[in-house]
C-alpha atoms as a PDB file:
ATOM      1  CA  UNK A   1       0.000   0.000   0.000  1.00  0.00           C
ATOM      2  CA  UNK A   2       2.234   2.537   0.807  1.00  0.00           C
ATOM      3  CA  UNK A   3       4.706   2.345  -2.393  1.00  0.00           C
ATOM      4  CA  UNK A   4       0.742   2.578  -4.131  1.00  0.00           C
ATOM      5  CA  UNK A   5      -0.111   5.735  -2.632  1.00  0.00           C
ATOM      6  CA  UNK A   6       4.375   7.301  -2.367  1.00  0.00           C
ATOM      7  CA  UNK A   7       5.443   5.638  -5.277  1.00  0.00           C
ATOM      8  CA  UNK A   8       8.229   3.948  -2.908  1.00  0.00           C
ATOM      9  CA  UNK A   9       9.955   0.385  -3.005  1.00  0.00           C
ATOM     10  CA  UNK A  10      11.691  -0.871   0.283  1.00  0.00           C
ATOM     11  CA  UNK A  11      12.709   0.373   3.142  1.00  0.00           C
ATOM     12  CA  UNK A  12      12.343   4.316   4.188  1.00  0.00           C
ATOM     13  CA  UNK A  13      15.359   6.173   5.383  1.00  0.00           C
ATOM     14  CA  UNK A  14      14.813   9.675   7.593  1.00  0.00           C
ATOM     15  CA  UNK A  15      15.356  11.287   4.430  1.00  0.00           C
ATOM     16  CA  UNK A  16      13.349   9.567   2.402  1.00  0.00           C
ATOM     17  CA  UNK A  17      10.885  10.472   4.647  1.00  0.00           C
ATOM     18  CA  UNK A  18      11.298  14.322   5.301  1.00  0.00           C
ATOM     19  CA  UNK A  19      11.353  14.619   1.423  1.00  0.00           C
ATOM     20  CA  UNK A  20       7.533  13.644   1.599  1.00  0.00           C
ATOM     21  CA  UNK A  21       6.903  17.229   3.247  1.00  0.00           C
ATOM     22  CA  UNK A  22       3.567  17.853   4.311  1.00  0.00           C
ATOM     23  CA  UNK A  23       0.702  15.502   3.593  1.00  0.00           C
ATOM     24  CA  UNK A  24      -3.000  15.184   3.909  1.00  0.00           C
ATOM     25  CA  UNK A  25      -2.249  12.233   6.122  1.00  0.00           C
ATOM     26  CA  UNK A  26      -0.395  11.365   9.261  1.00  0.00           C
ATOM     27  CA  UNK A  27       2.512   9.715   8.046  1.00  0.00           C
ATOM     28  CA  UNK A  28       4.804   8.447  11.150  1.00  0.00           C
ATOM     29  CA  UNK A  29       8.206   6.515  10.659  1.00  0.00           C
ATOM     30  CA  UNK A  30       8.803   3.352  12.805  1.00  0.00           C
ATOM     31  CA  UNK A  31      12.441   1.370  11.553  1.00  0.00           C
ATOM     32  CA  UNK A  32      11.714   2.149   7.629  1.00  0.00           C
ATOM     33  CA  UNK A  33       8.128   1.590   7.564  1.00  0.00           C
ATOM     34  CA  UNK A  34       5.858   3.905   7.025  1.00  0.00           C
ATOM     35  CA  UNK A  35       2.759   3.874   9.571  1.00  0.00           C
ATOM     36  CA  UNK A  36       0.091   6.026   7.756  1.00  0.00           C
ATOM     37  CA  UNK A  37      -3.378   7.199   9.455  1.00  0.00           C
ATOM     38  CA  UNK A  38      -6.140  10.006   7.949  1.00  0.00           C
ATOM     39  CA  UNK A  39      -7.195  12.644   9.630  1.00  0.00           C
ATOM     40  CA  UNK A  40      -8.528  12.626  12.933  1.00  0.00           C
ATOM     41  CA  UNK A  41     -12.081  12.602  13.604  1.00  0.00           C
ATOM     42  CA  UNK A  42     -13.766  16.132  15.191  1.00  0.00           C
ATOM     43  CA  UNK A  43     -14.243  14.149  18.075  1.00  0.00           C
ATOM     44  CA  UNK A  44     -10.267  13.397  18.546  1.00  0.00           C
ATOM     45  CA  UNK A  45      -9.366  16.985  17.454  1.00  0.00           C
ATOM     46  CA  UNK A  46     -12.158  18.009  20.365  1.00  0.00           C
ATOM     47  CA  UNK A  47     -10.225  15.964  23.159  1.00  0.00           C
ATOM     48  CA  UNK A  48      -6.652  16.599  21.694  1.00  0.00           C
ATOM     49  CA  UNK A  49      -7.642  20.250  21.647  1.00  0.00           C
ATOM     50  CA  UNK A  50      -9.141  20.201  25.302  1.00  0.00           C
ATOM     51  CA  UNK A  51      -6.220  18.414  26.955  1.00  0.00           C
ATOM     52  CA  UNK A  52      -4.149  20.987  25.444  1.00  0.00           C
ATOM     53  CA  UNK A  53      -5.943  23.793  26.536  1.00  0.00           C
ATOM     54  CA  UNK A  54      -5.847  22.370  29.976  1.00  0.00           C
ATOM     55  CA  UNK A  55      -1.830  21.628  29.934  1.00  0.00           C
ATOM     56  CA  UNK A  56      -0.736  25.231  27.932  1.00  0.00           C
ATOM     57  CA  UNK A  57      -0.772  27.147  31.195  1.00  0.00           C
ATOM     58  CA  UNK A  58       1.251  24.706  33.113  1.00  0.00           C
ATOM     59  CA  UNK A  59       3.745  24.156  30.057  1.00  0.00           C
ATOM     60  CA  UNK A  60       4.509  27.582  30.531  1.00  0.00           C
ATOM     61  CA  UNK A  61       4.396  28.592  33.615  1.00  0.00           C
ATOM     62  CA  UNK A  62       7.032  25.965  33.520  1.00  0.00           C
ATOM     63  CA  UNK A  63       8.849  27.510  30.762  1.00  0.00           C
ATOM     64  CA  UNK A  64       7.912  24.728  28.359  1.00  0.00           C
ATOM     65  CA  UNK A  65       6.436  24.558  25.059  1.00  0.00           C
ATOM     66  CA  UNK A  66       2.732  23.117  23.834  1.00  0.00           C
ATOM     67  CA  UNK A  67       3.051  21.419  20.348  1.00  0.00           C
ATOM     68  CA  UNK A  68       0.780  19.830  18.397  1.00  0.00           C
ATOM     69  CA  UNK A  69       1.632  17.091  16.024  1.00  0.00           C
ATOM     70  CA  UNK A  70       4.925  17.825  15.574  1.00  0.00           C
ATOM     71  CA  UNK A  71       7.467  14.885  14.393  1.00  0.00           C
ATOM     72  CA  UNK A  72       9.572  13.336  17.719  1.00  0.00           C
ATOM     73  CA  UNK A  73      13.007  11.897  16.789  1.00  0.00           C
ATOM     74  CA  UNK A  74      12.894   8.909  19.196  1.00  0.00           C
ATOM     75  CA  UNK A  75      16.198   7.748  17.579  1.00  0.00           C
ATOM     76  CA  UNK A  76      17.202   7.804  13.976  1.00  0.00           C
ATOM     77  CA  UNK A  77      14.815   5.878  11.533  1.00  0.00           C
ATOM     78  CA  UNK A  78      11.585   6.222  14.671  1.00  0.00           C
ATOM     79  CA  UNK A  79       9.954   9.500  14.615  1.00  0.00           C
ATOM     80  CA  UNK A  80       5.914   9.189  14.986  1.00  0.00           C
ATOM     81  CA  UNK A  81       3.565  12.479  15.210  1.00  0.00           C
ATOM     82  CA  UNK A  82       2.319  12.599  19.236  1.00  0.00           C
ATOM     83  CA  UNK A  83      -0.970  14.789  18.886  1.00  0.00           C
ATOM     84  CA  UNK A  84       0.399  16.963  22.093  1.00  0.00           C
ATOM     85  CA  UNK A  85       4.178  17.334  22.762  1.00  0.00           C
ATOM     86  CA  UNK A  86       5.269  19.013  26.101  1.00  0.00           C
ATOM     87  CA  UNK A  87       9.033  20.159  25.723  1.00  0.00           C
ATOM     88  CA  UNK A  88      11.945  22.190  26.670  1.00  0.00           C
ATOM     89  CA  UNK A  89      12.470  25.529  24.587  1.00  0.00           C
ATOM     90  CA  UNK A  90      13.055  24.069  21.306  1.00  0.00           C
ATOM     91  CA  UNK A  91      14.740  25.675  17.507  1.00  0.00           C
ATOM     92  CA  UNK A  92      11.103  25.868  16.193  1.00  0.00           C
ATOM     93  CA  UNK A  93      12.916  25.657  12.297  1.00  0.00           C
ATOM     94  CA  UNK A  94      14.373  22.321  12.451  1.00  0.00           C
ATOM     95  CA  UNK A  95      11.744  19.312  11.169  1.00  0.00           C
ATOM     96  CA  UNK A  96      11.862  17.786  13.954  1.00  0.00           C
ATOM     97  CA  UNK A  97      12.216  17.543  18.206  1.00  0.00           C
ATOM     98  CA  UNK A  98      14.287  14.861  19.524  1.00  0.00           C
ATOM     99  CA  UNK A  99      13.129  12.845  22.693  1.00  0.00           C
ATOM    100  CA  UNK A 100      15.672  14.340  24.907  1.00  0.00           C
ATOM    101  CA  UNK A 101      14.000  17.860  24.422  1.00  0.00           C
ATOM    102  CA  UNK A 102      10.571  15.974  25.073  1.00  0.00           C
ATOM    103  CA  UNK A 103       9.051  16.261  28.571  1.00  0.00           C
ATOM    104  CA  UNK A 104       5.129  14.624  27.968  1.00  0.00           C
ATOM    105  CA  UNK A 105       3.954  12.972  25.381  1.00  0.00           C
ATOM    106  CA  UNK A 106       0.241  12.774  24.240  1.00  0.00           C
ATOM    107  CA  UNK A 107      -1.620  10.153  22.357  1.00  0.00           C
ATOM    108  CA  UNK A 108      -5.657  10.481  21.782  1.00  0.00           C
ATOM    109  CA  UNK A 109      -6.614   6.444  20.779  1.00  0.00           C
ATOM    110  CA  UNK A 110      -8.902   6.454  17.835  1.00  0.00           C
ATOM    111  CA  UNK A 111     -10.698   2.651  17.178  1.00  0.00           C
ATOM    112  CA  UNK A 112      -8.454   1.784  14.173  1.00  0.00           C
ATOM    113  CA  UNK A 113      -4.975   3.186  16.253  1.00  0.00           C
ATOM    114  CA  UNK A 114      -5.772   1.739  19.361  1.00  0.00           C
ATOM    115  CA  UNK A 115      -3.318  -0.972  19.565  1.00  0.00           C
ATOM    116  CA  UNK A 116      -0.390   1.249  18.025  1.00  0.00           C
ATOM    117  CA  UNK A 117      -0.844   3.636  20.562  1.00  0.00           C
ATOM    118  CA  UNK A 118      -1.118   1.274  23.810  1.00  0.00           C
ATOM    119  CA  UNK A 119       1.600  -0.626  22.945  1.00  0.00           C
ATOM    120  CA  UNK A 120       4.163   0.433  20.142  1.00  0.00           C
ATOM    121  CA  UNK A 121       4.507   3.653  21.081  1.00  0.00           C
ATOM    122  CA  UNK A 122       4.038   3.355  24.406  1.00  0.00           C
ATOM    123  CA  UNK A 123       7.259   1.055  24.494  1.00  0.00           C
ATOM    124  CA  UNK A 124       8.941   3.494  21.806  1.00  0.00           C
ATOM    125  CA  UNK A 125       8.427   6.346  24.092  1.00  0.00           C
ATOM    126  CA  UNK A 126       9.852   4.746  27.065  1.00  0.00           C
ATOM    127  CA  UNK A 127      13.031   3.555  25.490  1.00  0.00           C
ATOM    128  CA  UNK A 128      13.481   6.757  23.928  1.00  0.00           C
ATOM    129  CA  UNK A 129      13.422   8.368  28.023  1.00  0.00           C
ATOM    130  CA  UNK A 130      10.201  10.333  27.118  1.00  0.00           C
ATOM    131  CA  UNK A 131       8.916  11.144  30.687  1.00  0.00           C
ATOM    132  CA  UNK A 132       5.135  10.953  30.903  1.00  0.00           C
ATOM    133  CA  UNK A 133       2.522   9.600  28.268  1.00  0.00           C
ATOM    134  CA  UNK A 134      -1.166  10.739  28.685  1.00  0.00           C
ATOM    135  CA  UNK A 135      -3.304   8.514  27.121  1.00  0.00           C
ATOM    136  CA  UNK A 136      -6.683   9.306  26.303  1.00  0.00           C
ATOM    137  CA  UNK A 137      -9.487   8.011  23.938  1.00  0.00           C
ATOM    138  CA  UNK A 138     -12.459   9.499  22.124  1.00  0.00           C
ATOM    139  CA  UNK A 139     -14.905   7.372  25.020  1.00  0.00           C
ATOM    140  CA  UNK A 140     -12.688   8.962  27.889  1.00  0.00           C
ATOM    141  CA  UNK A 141     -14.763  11.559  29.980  1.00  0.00           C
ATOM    142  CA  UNK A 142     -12.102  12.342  32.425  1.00  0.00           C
ATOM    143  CA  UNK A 143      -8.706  11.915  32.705  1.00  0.00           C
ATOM    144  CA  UNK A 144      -6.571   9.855  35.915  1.00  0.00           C
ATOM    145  CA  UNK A 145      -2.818   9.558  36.408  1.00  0.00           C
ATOM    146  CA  UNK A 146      -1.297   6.357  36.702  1.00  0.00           C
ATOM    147  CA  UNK A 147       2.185   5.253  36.979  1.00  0.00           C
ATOM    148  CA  UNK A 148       4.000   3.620  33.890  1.00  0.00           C
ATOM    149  CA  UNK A 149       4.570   0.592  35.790  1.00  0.00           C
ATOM    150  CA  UNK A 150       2.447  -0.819  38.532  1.00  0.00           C
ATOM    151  CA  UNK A 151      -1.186  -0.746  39.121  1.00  0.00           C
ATOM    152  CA  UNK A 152      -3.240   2.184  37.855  1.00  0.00           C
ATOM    153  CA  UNK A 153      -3.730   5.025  40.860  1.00  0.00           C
ATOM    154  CA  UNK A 154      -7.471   5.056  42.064  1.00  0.00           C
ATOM    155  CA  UNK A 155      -9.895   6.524  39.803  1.00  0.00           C
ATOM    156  CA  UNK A 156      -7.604   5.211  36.900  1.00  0.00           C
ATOM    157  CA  UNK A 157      -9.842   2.034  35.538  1.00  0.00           C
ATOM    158  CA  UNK A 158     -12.196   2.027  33.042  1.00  0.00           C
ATOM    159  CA  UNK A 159     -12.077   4.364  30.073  1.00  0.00           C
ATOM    160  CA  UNK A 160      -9.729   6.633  31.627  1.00  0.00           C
ATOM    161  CA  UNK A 161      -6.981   8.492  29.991  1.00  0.00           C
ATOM    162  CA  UNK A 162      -4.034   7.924  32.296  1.00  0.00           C
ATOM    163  CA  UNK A 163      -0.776   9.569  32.689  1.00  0.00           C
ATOM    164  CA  UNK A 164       2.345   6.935  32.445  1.00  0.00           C
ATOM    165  CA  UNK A 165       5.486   7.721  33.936  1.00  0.00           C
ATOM    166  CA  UNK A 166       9.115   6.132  33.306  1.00  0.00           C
ATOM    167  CA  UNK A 167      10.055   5.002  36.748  1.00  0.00           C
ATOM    168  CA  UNK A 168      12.647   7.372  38.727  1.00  0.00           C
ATOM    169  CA  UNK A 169      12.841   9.502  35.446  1.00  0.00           C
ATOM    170  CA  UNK A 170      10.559  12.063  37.402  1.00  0.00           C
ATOM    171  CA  UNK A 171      12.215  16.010  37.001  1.00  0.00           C
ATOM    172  CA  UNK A 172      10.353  19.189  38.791  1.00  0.00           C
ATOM    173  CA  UNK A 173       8.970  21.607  36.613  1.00  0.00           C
ATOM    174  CA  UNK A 174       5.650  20.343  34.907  1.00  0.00           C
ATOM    175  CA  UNK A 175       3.085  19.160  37.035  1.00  0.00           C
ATOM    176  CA  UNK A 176       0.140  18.492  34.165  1.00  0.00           C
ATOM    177  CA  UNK A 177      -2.564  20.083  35.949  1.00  0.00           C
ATOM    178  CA  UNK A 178      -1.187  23.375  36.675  1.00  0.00           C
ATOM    179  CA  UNK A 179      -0.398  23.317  40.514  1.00  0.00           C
ATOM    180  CA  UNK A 180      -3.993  24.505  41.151  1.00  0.00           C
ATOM    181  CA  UNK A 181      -5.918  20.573  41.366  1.00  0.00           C
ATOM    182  CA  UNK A 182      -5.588  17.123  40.684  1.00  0.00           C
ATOM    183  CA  UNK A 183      -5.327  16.050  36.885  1.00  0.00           C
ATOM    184  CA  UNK A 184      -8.387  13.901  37.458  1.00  0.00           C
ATOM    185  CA  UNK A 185     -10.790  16.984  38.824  1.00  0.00           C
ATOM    186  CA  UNK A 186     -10.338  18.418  35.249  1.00  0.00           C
ATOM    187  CA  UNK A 187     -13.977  17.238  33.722  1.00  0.00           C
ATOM    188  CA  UNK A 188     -15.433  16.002  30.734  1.00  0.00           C
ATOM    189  CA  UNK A 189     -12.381  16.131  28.178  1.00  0.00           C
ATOM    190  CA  UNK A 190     -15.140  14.845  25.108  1.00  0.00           C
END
């Protein structure tokens, strides 16, 4: 399919890859394949929007940046499209923000992503040193922290987003709800 729709044979490189410039599609690179998604639904641009209205004030207070889809160098040859990036002051030209600049990850599941999302990238981001992952999904009403590994913190069952943290990876300076209440007092996020 995708040498169909890029007129491509074989593996991609990185600059294979940043040659394809913008597209109408979300086009993420994971080890020379090319993992390719349409556009989001309203209802994923309503959450993705609303989580990020509800982290912007704490990014900066923080002196952090709010991105949105915005290509993550997790290493060379793995660089998927988060829908929210929390980083460190960043050189807005360059294509691309590497992990180490990367402070919180966000990932809104959509039906047909689901998996990719729980599990690939959710082990990509770890290995990379990302911090946090909030993960959140178009039936979520509310969102709950929970630690990367280890149970889920109360209130963190169900369809929950959750917040995932790399174990003693922890650095002051964003707390996701904005020092003023707990992430999962936020409300309906849908």
């Amino acid at each position: 399919m995708t040498a169909a729709v890029f007129g491509h044979d074989g593996p991609w490189t990185e600059e294979e890859y940043l040659a394809l410039g913008e597209t109408r599609q979300r086009v993420e690179l994971f080890d020379g394949s090319l993992h390719v998604t349409p556009a989001p639904t309203p209802r994923h641009q309503r959450i993705q929007r609303n989580l990020g209205n509800l982290l912007e004030a704490a990014a900066r207070h923080a002196g952090l940046e709010l991105l949105e889809t915005v290509n993550v160098r997790l290493r060379p040859g793995r660089v998927p499209i988060p829908d929210l990036v929390v980083t460190e002051p960043i050189d807005f030209d360059q294509p691309m923000i590497e992990a180490r600049e990367v402070r919180l990850v966000c990932e809104v599941i959509s039906p047909g992503n689901a998996a990719t999302d729980k599990v690939l990238k959710m082990h990509y981001y770890a290995a990379a040193g990302i911090e946090w992952y909030l993960l959140g999904g178009a039936g979520d009403r509310h969102a709950a922290p929970a630690p990367a590994a280890g149970p889920a913190l109360p209130g963190g069952v169900g369809d929950q987003a959750r917040f995932r943290a790399g174990p003693d990876r922890a650095r002051p300076g964003l707390d996701p709800a904005g020092g003023s209440r707990p992430l999962t007092d936020v409300g309906p996020l849908a």
